[in-house]
Protein backbone atom coordinates (compact mmCIF):
# COMPACT_ATOMS: atom_id res chain seq x y z
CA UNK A 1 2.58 -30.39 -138.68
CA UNK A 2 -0.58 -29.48 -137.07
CA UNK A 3 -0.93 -32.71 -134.90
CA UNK A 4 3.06 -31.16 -133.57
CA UNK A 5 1.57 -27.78 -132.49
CA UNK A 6 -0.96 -28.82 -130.41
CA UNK A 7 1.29 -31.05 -128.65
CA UNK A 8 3.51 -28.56 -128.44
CA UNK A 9 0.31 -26.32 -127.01
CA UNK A 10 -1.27 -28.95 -124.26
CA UNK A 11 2.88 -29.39 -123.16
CA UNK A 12 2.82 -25.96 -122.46
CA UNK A 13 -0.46 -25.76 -120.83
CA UNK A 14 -0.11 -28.60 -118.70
CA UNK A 15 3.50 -26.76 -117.75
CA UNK A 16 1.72 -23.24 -117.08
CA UNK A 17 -0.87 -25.33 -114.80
CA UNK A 18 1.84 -27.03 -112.68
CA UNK A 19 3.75 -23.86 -112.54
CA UNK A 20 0.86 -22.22 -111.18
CA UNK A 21 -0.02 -24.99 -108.80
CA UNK A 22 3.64 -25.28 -107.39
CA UNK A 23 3.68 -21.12 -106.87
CA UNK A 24 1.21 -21.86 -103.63
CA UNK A 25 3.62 -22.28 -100.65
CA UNK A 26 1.95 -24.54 -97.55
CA UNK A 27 2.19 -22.12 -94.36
CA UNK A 28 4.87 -22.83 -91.37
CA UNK A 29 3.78 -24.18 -88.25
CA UNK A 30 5.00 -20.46 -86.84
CA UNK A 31 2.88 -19.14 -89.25
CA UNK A 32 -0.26 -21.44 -88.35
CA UNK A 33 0.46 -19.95 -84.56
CA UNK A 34 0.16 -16.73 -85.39
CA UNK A 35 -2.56 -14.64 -84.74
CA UNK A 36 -4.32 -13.30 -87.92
CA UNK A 37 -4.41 -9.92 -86.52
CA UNK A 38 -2.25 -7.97 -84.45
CA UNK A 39 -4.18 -7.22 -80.75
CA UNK A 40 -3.62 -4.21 -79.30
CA UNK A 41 -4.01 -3.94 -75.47
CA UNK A 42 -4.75 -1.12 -73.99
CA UNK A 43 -3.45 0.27 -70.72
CA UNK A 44 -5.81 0.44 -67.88
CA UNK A 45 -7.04 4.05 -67.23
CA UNK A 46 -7.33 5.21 -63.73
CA UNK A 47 -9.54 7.57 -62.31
CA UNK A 48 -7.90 9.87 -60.09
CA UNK A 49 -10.74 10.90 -58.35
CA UNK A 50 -11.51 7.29 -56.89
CA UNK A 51 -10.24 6.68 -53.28
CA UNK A 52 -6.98 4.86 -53.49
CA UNK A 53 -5.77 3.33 -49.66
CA UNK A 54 -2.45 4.78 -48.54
CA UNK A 55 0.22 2.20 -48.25
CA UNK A 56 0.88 1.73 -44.66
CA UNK A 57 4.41 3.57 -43.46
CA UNK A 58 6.50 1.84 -40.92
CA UNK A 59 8.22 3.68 -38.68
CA UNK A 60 11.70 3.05 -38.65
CA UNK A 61 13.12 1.57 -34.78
CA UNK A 62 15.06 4.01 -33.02
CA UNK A 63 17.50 1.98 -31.28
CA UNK A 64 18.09 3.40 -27.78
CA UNK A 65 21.32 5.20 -27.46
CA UNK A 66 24.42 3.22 -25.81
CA UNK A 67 27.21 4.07 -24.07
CA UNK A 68 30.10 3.78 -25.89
CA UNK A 69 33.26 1.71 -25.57
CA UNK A 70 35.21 3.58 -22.14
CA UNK A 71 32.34 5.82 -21.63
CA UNK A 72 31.09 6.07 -17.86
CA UNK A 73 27.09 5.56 -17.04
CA UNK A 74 26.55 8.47 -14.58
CA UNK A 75 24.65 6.85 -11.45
CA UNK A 76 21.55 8.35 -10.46
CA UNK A 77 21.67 9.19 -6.32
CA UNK A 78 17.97 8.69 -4.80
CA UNK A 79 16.26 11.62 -3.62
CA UNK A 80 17.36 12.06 0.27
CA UNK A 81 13.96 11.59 1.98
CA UNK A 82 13.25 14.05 5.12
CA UNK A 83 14.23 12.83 8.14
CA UNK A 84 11.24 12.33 10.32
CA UNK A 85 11.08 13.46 13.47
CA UNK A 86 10.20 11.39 16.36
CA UNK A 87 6.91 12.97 17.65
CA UNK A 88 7.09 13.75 21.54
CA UNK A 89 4.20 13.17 23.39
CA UNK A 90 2.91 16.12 25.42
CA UNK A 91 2.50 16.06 29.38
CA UNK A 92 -0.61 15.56 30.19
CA UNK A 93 -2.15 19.18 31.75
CA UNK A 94 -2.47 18.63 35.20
CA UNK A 95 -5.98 19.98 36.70
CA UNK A 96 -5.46 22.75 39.09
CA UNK A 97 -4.49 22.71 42.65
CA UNK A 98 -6.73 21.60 45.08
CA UNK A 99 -7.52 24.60 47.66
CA UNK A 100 -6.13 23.66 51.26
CA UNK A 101 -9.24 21.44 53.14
CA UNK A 102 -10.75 20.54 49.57
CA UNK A 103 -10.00 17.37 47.48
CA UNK A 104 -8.09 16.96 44.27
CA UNK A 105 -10.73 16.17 41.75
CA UNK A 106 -9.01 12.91 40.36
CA UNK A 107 -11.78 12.09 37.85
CA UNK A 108 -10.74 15.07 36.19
CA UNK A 109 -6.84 13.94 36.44
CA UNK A 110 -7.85 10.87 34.74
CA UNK A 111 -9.87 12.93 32.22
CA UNK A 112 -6.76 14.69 31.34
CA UNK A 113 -4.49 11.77 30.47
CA UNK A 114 -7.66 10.97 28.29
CA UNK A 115 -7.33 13.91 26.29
CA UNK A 116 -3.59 14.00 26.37
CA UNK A 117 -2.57 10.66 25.08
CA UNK A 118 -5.92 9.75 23.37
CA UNK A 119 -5.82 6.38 22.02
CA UNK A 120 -2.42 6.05 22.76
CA UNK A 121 -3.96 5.74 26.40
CA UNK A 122 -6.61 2.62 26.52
CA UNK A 123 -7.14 2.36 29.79
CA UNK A 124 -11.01 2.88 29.69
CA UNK A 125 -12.38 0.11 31.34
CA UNK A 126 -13.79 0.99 34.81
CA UNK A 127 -12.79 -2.13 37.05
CA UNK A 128 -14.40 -0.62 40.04
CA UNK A 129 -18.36 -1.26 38.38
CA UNK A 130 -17.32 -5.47 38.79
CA UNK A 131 -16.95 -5.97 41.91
CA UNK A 132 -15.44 -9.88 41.81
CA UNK A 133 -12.56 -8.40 39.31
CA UNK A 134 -11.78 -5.67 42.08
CA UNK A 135 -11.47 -8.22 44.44
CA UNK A 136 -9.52 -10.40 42.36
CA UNK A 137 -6.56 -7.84 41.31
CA UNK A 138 -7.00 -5.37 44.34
CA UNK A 139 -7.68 -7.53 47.29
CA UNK A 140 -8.34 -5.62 50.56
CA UNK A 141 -8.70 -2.48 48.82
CA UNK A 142 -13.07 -2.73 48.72
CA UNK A 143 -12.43 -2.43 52.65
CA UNK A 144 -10.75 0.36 53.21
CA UNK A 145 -13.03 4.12 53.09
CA UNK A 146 -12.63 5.80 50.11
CA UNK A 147 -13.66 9.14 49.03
CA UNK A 148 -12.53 8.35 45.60
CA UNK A 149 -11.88 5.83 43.65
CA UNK A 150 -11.28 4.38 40.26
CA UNK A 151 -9.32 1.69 38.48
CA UNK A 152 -9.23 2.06 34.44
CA UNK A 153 -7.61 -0.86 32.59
CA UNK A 154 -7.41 -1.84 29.13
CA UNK A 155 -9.86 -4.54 27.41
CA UNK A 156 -6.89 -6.60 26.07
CA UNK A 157 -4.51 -7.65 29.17
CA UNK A 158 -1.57 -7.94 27.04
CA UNK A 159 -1.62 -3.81 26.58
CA UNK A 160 0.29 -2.28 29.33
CA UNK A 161 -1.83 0.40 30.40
CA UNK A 162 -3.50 0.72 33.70
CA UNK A 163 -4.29 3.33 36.54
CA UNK A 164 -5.73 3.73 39.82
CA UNK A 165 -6.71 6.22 41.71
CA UNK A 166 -7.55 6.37 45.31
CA UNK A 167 -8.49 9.28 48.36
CA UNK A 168 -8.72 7.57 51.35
CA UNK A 169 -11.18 8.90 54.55
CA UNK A 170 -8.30 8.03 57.14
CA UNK A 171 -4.58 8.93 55.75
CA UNK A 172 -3.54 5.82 58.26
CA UNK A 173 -5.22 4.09 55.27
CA UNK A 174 -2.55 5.55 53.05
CA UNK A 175 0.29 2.73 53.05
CA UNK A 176 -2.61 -0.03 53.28
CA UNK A 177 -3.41 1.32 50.00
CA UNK A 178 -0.23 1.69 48.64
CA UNK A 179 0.77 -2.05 49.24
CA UNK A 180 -2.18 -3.16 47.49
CA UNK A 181 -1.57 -1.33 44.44
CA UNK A 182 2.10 -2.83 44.80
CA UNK A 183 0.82 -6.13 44.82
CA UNK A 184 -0.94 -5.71 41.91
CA UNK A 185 2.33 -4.65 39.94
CA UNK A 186 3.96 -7.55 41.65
CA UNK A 187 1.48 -9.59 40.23
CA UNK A 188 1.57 -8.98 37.19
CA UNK A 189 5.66 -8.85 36.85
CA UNK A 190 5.78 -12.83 38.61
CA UNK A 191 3.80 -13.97 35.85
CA UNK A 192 -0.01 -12.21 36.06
CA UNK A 193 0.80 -9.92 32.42
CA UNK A 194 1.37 -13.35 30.47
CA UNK A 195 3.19 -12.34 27.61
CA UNK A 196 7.35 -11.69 27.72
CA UNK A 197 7.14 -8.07 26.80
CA UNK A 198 4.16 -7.52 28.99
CA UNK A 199 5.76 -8.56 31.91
CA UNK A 200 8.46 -6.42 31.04
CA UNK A 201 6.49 -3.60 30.53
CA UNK A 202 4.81 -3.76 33.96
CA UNK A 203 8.33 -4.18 35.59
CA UNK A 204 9.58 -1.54 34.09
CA UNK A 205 6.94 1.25 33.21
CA UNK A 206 4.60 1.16 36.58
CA UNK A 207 4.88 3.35 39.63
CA UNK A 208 3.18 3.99 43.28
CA UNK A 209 2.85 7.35 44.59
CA UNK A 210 0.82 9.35 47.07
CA UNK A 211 0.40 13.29 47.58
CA UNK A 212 -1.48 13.42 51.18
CA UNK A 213 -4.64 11.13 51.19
CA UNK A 214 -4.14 10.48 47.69
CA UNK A 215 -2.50 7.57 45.81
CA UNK A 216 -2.24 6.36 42.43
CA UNK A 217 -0.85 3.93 41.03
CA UNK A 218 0.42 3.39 37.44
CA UNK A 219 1.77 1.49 34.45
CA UNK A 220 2.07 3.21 31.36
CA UNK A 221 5.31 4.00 28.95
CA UNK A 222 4.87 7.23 29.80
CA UNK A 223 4.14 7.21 33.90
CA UNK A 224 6.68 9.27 34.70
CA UNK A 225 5.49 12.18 32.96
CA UNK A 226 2.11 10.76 34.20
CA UNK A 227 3.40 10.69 38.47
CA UNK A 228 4.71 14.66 37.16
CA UNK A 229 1.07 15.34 36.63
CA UNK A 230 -0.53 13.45 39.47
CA UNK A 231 2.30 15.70 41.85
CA UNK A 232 1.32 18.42 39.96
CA UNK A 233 -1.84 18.24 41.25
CA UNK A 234 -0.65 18.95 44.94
CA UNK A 235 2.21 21.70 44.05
């Protein structure tokens, strides 16, 4: 009977041992994953007193207006400019009379044209200080008496300005002088001025003229207003 009971009493401690042991559950591998604390993160704190950059703005594109669909461009008329007008060149101021039995002073004529025309006149080369040129464009005219006398042309030949300016001692001398200063425009005109439109300009803007003992002779664009002058001087 006794030998029963504590079979009876090992049965049912061996049975409260593997009860025991089979009550401890093996973890999950979810449950090996898991963290064995919960983490809290915090949010970061910012200080509002620290300089933050301001996010660049883009301006939006304003598209440029267009016409729409029918609608007329108006056209824009250019600004009408002044009309400019053509500057006239003065007459040259004629020196005054010459009193009867005196002579005209025709240094002073030439002076005038000077002043008048200024560089619009560049006849300012005094031929009659070389000799050989005299001789070669006014032949005959070193032997002829002359109270006075001057020849004024231009340092390029192709510019068509040139005077001269005689008073003879003798007025029998008077058409002597007068063909020479033709010749001279003949001269030039056959071929002496070189250039198309110098030649031109000799044949058509050069005169001869004489007032008593006095001759001149010129080619200029503006020798008519120039032989107004010289007649002036004799009026």
């Amino acid at each position: 009977m006794k030998k029963n009971l504590l079979t009876i009493l090992l049965a049912l401690a061996m049975l409260l041992a593997l009860t025991a042991c089979g009550g401890e559950k093996e973890p999950t591998p979810e449950e090996e994953k898991a963290p064995a604390e919960d983490v809290v993160i915090e949010p970061e704190v910012v200080d509002p007193e620290a300089d933050v950059p301001a996010e660049p703005t883009e301006e939006p594109d304003v598209a440029p207006e267009m016409p729409t669909v029918g609608e007329e461009t108006p056209e824009v008329e250019p600004e009408a400019k002044p009309e400019e007008k053509p500057v006239e060149q003065p007459k040259p101021e004629a020196p005054s009379a010459p009193v009867a039995g005196q002579s005209a002073d025709l240094q002073a004529f030439y002076a005038s044209l000077v002043t008048t025309y200024g560089e619009n006149f560049p006849a300012n080369m005094n031929v009659c200080e070389m000799q050989d040129v005299q001789d070669s464009f006014y032949p005959g005219l070193s032997a002829i008496g002359t109270k006075q006398l001057m020849i004024y042309q231009p340092m390029m030949g192709a510019v068509v300005c040139e005077i001269a300016l005689a008073e003879v001692n003798n007025a029998a001398d008077v058409d002597a002088v007068k063909a020479i200063f033709q010749s001279r425009i003949d001269a030039q005109v056959d071929g002496g001025a070189w250039y198309p439109e110098s030649i031109e300009g000799w044949k058509a803007n050069s005169r001869v003229v004489a007032n008593g003992n006095c001759v001149m002779m010129i080619a200029y664009s503006e020798c008519d207003a120039v032989v107004d002058a010289f007649n002036g001087l004799f009026a």
